[in-house]
C-alpha atoms as a PDB file:
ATOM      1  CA  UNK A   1      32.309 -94.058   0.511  1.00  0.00           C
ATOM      2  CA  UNK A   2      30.841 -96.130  -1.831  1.00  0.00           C
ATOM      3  CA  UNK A   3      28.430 -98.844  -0.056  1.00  0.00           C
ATOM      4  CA  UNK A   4      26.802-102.225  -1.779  1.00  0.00           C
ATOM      5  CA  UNK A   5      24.046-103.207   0.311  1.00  0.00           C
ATOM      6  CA  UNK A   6      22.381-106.492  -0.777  1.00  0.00           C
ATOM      7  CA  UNK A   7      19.031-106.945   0.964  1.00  0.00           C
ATOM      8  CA  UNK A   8      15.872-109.222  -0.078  1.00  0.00           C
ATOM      9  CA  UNK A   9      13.737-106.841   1.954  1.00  0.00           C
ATOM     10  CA  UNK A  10      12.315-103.359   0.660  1.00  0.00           C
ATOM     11  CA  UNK A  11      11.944-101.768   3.681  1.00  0.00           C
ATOM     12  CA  UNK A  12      15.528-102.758   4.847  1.00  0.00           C
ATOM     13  CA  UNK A  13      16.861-101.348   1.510  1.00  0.00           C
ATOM     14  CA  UNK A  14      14.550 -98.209   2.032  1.00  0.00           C
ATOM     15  CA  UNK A  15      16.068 -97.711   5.531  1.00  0.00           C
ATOM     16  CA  UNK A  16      19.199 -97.515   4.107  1.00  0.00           C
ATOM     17  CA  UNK A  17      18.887 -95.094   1.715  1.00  0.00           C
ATOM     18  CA  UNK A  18      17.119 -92.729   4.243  1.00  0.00           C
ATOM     19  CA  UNK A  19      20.757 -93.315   6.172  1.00  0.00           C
ATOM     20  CA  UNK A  20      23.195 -93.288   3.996  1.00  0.00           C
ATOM     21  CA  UNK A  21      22.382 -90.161   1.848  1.00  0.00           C
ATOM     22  CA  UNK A  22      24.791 -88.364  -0.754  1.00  0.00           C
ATOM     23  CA  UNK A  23      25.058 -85.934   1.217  1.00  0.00           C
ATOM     24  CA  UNK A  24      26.659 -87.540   4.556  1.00  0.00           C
ATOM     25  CA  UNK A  25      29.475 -88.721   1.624  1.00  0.00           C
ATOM     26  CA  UNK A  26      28.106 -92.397   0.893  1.00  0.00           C
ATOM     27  CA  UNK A  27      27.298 -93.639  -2.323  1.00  0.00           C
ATOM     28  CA  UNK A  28      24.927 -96.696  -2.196  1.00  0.00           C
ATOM     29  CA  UNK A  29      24.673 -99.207  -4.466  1.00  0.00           C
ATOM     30  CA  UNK A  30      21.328-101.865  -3.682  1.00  0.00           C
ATOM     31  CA  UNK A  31      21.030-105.647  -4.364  1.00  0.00           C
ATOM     32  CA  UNK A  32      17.885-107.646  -4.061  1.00  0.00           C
ATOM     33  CA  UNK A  33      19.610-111.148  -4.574  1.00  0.00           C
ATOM     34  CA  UNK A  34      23.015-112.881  -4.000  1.00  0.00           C
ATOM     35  CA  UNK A  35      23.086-113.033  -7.903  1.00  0.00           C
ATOM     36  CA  UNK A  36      22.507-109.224  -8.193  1.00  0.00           C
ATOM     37  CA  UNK A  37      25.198-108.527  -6.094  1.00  0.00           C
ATOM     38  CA  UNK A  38      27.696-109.749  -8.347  1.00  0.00           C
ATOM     39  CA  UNK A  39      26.335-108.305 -11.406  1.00  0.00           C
ATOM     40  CA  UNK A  40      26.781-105.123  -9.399  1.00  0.00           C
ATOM     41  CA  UNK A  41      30.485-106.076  -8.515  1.00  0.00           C
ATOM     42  CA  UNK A  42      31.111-106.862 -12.360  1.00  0.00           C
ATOM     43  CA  UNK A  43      29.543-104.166 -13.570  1.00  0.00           C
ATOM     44  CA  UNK A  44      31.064-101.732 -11.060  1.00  0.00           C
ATOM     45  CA  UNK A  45      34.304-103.090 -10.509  1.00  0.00           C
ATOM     46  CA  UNK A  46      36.744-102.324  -8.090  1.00  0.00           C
ATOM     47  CA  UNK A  47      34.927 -99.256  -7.057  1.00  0.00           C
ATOM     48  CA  UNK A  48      33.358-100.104  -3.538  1.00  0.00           C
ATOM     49  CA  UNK A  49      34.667 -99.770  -0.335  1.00  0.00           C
ATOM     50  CA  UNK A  50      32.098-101.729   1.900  1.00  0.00           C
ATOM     51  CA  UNK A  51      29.320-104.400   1.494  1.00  0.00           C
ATOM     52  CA  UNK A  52      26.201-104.509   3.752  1.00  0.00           C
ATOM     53  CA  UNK A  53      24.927-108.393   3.354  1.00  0.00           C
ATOM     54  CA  UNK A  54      21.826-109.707   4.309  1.00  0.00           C
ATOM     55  CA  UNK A  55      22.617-112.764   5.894  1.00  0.00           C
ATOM     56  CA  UNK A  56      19.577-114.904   4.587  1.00  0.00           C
ATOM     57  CA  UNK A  57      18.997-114.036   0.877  1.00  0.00           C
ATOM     58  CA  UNK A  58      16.803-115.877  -1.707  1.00  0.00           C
ATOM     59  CA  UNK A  59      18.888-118.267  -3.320  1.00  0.00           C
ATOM     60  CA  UNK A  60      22.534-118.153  -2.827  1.00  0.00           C
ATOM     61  CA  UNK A  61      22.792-116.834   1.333  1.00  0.00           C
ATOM     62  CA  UNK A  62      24.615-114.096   2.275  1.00  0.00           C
ATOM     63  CA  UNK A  63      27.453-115.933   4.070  1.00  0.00           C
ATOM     64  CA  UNK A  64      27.902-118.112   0.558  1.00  0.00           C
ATOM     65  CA  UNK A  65      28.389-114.279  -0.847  1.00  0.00           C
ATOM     66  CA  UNK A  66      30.819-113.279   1.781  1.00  0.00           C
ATOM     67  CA  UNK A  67      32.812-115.554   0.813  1.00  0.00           C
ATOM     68  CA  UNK A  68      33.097-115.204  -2.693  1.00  0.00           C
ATOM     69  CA  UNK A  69      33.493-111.395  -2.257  1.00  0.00           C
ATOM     70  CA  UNK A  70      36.148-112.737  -0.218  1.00  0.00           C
ATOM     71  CA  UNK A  71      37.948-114.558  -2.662  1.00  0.00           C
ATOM     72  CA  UNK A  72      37.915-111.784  -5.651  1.00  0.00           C
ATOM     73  CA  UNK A  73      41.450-110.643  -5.216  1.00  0.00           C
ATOM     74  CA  UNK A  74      40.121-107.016  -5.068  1.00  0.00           C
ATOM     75  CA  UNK A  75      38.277-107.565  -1.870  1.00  0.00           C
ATOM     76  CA  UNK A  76      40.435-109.851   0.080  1.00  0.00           C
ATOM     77  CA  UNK A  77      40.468-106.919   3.151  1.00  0.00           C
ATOM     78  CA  UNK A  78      37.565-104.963   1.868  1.00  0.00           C
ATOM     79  CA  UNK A  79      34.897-104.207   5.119  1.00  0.00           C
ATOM     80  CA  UNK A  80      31.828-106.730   4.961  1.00  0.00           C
ATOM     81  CA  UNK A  81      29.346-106.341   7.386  1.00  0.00           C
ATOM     82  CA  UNK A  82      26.659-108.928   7.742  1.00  0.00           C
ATOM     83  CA  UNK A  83      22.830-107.685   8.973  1.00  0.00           C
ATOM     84  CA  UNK A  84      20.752-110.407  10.097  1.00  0.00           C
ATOM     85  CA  UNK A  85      18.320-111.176  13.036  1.00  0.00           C
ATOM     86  CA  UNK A  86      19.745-114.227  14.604  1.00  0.00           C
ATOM     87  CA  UNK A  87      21.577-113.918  17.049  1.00  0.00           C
ATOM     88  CA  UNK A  88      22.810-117.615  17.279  1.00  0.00           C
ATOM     89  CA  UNK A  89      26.380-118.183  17.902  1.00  0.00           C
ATOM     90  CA  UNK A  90      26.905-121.081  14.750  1.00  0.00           C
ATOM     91  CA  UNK A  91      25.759-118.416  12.341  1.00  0.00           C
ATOM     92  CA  UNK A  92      27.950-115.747  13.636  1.00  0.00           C
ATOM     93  CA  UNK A  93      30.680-117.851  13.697  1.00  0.00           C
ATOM     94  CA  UNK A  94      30.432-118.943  10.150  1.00  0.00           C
ATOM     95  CA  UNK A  95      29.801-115.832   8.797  1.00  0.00           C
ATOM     96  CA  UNK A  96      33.562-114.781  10.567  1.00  0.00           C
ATOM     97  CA  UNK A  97      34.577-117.928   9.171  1.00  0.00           C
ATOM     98  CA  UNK A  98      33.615-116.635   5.307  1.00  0.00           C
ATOM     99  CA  UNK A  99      35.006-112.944   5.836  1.00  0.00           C
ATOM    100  CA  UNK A 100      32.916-111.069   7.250  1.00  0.00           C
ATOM    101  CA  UNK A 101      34.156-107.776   9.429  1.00  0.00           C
ATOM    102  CA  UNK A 102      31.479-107.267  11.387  1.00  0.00           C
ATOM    103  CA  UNK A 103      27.196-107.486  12.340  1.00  0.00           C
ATOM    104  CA  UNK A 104      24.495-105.607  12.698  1.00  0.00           C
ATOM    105  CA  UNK A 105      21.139-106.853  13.942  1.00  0.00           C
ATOM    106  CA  UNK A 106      17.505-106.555  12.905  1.00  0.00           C
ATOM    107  CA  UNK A 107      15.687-104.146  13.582  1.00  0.00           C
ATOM    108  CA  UNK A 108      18.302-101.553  12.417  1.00  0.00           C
ATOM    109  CA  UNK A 109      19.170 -99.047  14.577  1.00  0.00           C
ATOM    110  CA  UNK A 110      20.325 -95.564  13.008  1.00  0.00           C
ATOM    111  CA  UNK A 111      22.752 -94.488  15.091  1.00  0.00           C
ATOM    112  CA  UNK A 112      24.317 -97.836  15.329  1.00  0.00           C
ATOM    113  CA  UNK A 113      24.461 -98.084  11.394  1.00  0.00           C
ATOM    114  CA  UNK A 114      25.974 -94.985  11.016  1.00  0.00           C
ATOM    115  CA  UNK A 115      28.281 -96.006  13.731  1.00  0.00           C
ATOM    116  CA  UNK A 116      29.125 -99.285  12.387  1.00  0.00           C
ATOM    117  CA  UNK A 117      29.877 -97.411   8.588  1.00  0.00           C
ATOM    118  CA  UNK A 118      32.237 -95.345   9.787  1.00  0.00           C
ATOM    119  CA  UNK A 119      33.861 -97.716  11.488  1.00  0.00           C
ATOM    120  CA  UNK A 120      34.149 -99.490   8.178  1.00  0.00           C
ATOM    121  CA  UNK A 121      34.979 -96.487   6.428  1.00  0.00           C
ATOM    122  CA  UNK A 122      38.108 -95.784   8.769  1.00  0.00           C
ATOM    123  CA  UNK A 123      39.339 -99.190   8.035  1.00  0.00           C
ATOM    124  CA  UNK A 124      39.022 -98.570   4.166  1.00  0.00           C
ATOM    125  CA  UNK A 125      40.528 -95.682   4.392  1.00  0.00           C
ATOM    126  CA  UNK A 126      43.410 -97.779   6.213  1.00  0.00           C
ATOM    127  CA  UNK A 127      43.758-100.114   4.326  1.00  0.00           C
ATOM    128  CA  UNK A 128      43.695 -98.472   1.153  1.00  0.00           C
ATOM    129  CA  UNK A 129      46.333 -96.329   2.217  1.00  0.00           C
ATOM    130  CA  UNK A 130      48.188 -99.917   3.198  1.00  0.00           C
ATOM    131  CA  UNK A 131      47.910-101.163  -0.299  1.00  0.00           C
ATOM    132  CA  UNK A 132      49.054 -97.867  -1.820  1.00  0.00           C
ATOM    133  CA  UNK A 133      52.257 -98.205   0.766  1.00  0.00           C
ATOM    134  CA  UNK A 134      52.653-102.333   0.404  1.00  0.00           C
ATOM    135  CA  UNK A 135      55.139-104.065  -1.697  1.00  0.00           C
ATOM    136  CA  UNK A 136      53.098-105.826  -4.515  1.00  0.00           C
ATOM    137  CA  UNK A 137      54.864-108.796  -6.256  1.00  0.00           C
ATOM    138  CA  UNK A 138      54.645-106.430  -9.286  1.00  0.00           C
ATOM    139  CA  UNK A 139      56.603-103.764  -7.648  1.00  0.00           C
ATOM    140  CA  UNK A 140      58.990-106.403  -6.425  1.00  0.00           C
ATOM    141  CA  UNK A 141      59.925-107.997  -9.575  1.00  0.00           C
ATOM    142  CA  UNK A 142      60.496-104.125 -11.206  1.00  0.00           C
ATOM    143  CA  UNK A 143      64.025-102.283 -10.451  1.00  0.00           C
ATOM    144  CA  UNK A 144      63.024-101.445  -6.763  1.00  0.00           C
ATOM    145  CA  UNK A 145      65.393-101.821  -4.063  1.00  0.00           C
ATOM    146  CA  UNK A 146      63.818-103.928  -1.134  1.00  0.00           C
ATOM    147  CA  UNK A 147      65.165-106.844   1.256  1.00  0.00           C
ATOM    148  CA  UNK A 148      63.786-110.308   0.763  1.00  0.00           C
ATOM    149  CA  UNK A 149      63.016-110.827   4.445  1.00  0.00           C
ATOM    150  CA  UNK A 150      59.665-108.194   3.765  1.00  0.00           C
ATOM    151  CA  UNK A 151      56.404-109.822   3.872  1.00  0.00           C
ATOM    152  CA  UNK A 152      54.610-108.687   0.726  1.00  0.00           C
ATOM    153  CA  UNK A 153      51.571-109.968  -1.486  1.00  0.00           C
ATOM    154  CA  UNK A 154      52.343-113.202  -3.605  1.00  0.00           C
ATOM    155  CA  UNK A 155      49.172-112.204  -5.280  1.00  0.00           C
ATOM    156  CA  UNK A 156      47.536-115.901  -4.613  1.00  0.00           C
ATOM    157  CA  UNK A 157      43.952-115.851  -3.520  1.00  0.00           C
ATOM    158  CA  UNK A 158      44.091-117.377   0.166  1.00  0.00           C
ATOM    159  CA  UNK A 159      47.427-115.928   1.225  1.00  0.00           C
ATOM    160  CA  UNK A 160      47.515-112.764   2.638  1.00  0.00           C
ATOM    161  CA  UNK A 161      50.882-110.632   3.810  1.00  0.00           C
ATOM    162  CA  UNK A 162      51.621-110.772   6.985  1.00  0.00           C
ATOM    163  CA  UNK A 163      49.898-107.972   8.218  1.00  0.00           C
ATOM    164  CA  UNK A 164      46.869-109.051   6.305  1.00  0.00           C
ATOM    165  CA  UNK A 165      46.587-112.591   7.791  1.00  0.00           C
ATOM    166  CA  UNK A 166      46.865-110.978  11.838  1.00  0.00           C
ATOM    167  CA  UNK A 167      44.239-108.687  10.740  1.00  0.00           C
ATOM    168  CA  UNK A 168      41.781-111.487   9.812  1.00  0.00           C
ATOM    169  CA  UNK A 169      42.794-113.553  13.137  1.00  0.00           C
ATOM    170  CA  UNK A 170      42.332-110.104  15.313  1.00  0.00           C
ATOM    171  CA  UNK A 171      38.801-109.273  13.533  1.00  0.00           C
ATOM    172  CA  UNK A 172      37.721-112.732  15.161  1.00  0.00           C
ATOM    173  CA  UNK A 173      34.807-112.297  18.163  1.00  0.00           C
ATOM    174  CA  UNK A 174      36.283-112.201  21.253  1.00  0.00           C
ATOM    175  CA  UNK A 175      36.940-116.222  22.702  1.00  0.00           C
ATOM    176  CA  UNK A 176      39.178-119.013  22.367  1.00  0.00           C
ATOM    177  CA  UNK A 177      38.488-120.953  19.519  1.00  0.00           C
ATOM    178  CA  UNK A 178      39.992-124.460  18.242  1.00  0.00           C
ATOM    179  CA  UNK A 179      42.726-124.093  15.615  1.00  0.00           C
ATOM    180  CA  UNK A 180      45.806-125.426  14.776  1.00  0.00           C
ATOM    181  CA  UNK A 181      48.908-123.005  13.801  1.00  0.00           C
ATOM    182  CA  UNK A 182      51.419-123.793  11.138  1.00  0.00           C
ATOM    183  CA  UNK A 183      54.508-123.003   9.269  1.00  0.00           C
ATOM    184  CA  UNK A 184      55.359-123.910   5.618  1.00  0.00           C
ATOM    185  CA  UNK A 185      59.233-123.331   4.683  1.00  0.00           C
ATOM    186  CA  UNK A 186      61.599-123.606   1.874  1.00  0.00           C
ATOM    187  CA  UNK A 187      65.064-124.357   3.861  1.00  0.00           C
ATOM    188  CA  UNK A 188      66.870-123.681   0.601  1.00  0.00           C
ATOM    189  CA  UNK A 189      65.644-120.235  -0.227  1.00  0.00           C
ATOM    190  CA  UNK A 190      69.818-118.957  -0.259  1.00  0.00           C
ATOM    191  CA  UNK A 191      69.546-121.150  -2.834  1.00  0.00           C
ATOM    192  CA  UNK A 192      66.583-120.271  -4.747  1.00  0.00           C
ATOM    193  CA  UNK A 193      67.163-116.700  -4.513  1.00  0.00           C
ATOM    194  CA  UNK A 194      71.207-117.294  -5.760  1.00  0.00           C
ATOM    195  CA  UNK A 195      70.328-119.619  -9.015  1.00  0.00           C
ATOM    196  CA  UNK A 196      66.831-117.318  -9.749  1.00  0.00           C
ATOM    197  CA  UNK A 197      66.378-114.492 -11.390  1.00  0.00           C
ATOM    198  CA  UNK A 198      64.001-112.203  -9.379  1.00  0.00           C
ATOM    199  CA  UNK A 199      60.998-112.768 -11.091  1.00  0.00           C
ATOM    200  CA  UNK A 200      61.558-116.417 -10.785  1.00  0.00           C
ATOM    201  CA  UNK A 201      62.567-115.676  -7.370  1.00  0.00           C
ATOM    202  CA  UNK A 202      59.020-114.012  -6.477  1.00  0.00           C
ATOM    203  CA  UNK A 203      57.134-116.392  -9.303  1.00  0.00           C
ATOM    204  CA  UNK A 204      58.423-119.498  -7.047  1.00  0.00           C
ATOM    205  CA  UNK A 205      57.168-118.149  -3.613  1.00  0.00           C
ATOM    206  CA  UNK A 206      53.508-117.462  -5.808  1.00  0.00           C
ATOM    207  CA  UNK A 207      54.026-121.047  -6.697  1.00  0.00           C
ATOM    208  CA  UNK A 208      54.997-121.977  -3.013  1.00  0.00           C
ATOM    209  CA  UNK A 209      51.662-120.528  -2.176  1.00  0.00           C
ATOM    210  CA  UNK A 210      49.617-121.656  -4.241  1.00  0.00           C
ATOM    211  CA  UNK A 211      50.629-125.144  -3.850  1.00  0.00           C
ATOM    212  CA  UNK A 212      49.882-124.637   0.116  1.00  0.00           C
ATOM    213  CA  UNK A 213      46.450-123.632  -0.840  1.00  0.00           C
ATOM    214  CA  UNK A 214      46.314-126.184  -2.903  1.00  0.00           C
ATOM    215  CA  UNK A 215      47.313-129.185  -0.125  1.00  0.00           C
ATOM    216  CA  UNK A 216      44.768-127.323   2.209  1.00  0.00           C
ATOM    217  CA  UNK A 217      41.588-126.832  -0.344  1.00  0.00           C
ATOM    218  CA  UNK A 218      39.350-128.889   2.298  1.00  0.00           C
ATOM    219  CA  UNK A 219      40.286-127.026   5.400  1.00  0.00           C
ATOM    220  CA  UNK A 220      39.194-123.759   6.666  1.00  0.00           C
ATOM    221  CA  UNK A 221      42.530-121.441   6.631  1.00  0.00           C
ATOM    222  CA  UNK A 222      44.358-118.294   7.670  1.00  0.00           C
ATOM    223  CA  UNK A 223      47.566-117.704   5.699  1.00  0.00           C
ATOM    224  CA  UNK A 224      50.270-115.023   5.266  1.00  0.00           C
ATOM    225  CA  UNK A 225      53.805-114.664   3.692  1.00  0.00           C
ATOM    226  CA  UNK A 226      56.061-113.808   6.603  1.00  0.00           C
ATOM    227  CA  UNK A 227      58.815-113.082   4.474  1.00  0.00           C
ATOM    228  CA  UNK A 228      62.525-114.745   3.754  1.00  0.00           C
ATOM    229  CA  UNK A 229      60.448-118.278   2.475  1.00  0.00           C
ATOM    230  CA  UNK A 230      57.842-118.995   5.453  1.00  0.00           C
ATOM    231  CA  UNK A 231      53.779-118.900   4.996  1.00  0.00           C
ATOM    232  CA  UNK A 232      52.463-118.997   8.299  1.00  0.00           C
ATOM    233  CA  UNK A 233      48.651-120.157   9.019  1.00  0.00           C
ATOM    234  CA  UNK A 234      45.854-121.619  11.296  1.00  0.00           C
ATOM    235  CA  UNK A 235      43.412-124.292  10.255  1.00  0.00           C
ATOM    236  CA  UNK A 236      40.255-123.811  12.256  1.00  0.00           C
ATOM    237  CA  UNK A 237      39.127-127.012  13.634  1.00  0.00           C
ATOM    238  CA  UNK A 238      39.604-129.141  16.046  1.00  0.00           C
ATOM    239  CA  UNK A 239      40.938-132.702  13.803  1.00  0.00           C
ATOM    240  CA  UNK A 240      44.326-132.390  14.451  1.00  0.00           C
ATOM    241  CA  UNK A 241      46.421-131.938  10.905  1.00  0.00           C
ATOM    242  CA  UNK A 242      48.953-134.008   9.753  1.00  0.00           C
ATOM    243  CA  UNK A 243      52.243-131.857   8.281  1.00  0.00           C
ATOM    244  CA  UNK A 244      54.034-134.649   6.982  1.00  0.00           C
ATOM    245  CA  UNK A 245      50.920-135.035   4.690  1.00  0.00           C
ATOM    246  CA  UNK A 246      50.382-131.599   3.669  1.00  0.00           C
ATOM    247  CA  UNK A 247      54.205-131.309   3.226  1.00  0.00           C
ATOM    248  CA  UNK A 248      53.847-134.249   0.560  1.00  0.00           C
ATOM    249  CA  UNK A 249      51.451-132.867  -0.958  1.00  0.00           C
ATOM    250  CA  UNK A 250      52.751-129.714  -1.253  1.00  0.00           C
ATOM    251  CA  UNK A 251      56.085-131.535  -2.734  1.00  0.00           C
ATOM    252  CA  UNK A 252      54.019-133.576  -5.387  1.00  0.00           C
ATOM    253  CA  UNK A 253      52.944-129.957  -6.892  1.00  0.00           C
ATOM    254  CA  UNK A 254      55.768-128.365  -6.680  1.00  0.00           C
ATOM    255  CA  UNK A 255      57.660-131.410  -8.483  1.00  0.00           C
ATOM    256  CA  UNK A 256      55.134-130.615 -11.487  1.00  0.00           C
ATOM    257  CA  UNK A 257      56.148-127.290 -11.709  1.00  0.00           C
ATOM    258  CA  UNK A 258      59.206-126.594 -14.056  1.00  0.00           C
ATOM    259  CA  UNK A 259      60.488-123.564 -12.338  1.00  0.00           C
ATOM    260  CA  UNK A 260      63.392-126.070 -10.295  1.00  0.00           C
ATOM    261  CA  UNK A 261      64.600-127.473 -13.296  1.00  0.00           C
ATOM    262  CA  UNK A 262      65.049-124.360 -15.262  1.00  0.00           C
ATOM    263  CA  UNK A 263      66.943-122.720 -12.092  1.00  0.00           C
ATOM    264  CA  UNK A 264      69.021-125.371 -11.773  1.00  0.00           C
ATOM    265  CA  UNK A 265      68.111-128.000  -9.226  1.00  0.00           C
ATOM    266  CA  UNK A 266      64.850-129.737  -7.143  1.00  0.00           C
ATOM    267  CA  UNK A 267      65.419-127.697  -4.198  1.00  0.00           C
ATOM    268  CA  UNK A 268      62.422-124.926  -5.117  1.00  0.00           C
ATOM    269  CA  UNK A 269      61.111-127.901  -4.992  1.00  0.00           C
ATOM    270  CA  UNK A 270      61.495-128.739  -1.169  1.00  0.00           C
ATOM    271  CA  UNK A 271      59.703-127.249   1.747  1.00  0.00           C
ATOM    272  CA  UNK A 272      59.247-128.563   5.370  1.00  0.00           C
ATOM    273  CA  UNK A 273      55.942-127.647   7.019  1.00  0.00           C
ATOM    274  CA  UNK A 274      55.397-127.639  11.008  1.00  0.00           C
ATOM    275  CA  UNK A 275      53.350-127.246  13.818  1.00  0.00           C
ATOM    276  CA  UNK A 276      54.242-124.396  15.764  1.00  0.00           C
ATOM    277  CA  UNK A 277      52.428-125.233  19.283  1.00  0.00           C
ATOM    278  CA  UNK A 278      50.685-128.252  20.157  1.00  0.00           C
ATOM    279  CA  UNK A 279      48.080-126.125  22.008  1.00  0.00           C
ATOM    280  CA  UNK A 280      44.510-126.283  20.427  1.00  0.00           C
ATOM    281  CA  UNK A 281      42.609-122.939  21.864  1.00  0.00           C
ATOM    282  CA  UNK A 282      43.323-119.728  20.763  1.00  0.00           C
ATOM    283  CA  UNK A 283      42.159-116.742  20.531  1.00  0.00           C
ATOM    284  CA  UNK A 284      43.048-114.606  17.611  1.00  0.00           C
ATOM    285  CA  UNK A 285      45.395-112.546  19.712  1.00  0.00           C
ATOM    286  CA  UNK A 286      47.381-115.508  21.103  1.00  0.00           C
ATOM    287  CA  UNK A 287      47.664-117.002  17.985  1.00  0.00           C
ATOM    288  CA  UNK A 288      49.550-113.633  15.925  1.00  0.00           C
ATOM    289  CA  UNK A 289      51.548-113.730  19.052  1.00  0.00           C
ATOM    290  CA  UNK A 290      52.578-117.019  19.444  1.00  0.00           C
ATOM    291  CA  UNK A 291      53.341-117.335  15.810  1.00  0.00           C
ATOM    292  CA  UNK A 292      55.296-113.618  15.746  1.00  0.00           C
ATOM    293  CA  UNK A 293      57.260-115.445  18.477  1.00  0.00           C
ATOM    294  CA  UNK A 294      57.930-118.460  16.313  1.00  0.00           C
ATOM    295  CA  UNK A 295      59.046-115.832  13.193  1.00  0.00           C
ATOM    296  CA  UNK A 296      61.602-114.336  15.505  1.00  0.00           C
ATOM    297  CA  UNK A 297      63.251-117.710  15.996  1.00  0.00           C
ATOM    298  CA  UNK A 298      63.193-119.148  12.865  1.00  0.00           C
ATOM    299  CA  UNK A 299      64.380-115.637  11.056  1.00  0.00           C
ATOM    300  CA  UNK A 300      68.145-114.187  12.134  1.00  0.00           C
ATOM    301  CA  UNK A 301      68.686-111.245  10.320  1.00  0.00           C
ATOM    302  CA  UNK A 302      72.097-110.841   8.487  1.00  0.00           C
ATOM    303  CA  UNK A 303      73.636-107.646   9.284  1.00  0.00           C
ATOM    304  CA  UNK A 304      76.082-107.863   6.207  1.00  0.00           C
ATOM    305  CA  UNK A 305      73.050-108.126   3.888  1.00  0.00           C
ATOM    306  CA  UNK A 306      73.040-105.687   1.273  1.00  0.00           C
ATOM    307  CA  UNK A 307      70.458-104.454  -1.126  1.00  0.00           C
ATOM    308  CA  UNK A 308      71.088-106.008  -4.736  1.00  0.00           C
ATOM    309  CA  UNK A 309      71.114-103.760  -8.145  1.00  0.00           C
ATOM    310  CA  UNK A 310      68.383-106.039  -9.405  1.00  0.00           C
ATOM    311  CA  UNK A 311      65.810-105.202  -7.349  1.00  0.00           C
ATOM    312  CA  UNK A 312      66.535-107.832  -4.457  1.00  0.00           C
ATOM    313  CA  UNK A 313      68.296-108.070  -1.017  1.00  0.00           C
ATOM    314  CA  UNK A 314      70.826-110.675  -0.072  1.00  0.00           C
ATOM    315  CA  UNK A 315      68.808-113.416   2.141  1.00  0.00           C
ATOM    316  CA  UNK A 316      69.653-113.743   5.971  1.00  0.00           C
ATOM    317  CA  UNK A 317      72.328-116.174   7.072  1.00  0.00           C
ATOM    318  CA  UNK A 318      69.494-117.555   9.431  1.00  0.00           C
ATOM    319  CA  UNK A 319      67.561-119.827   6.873  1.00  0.00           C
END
């Protein structure tokens, strides 16, 4: 497993390269700085499977740095665990808030290190093994038989699949927090996927999404492609958002976007966007459910459906 641990203090760093020798399997990589981090990322690439961050850094903090190992599209499920030696609630919080997977507290303990790594290393073994098994929106615009209705990745920084987006709610700590869970739509995606070709099928739902992100650049968000033309989402908070307004905003970039004219009408153009519960606490449990319940009644499967020559599947009567 190779392991980038960025840590301001010596001893720290020292510690864990006593731990997490070559020979238990781990390859570590050390950081003194925020900033040396990424050089380390750029200059390694894609190559590491975990990040050990110190929460306060010189500089740029650690929790700034989750996040923006968060955002490179090669990390966007990639283990981060946080070391720090507050134990105060807000920071915690936050850090979830950024990314991160899990903590470890000052002073470090060795057995609990080495239990928290392999921890981290099971779920990057999982979830490489899920991104070797997912349907990429590469894969889905090649000669590949698959149904519309799968969730896959759009490939847009901030929206996960499906499966992505419940595990960032479930990797929440345990408690009800306030949030407010949404749906964004396209009720004419027959349409869209009869007039499109499929990669202007899948480049419209990438467009879709990144118009969402787009309306909701200020707010804190969870999103995933459900499948058959619905994002799902929580914005942590507890304002109450307004959907009409982040539906018109979502409309106004979409407008500006030729991909409805050259298909042949504004309807890739036109999405509706929901609440799904007025409820305001959740915990990250209740909310996958709640909004799994909500998928089930807003998607009816069609069992005449068929897979289509050109890599797609006919779209479900239900939309």
């Amino acid at each position: 497993m190779k392991i980038l641990a960025v840590d301001d203090d010596p001893t720290i760093l020292d510690l864990l390269r006593d731990c997490l020798t070559p020979s238990l399997g781990f390859d570590l990589v050390c950081a003194d700085s925020a900033e040396d981090g990424l050089a380390k990322i750029d200059e390694h690439g894609a190559s590491f499977d975990c990040f050990l961050l110190d929460i306060m850094l010189p500089g740029v903090d650690g929790i700034t740095l989750c996040d923006d190992i968060r955002n490179m599209q090669a990390y966007k499920s990639a283990p981060i665990i946080m070391i720090t030696g507050s134990r105060k609630h807000d920071l915690m919080d936050t850090a979830f808030r950024a990314g991160a997977t899990d903590f470890i507290f000052k002073p470090l303990n060795g057995i609990e290190l080495g239990a928290r790594i392999n921890m981290a290393g099971m779920l990057s073994d999982s979830l490489r093994r899920e991104r070797e098994a997912a349907h990429t929106l590469a894969e889905l615009s090649g000669l590949m038989k698959v149904r519309v209705e799968e969730s896959f990745d759009l490939n847009v920084v901030g929206v996960d699949d499906l499966h992505g987006f419940e595990n960032h709610m479930l990797r929440l700590p345990e408690g009800c927090y306030a949030m407010s869970l949404f749906a964004v739509k396209l009720p004419q995606i027959r349409n869209i996927f009869e007039a499109a070709s499929p990669a202007e099928f899948c480049r419209q739902m990438g467009l879709v999404a990144q118009a969402t992100v787009a309306a909701l650049a200020h707010e804190k968000c969870f999103m995933g492609y459900a499948g058959e033309g619905i994002i799902v989402g929580t914005v942590m908070g507890r304002h109450r958002i307004k959907p009409e307004e982040i539906q018109k905003d979502i409309e106004d970039i979409l407008s500006h976007d030729g991909t409805a004219a050259r298909i042949g009408g504004d309807f890739s153009a036109d999405v509706t966007v929901k609440l799904v519960s007025n409820q305001r606490l959740w915990s990250g449990l209740s909310a996958c459910n709640t909004l799994r319940d909500f998928l089930g009644r807003e998607t009816v499967p069609d069992s005449t459906s068929t897979d289509r020559t050109d890599g797609y599947a006919e779209l479900a009567d239900g939309l």
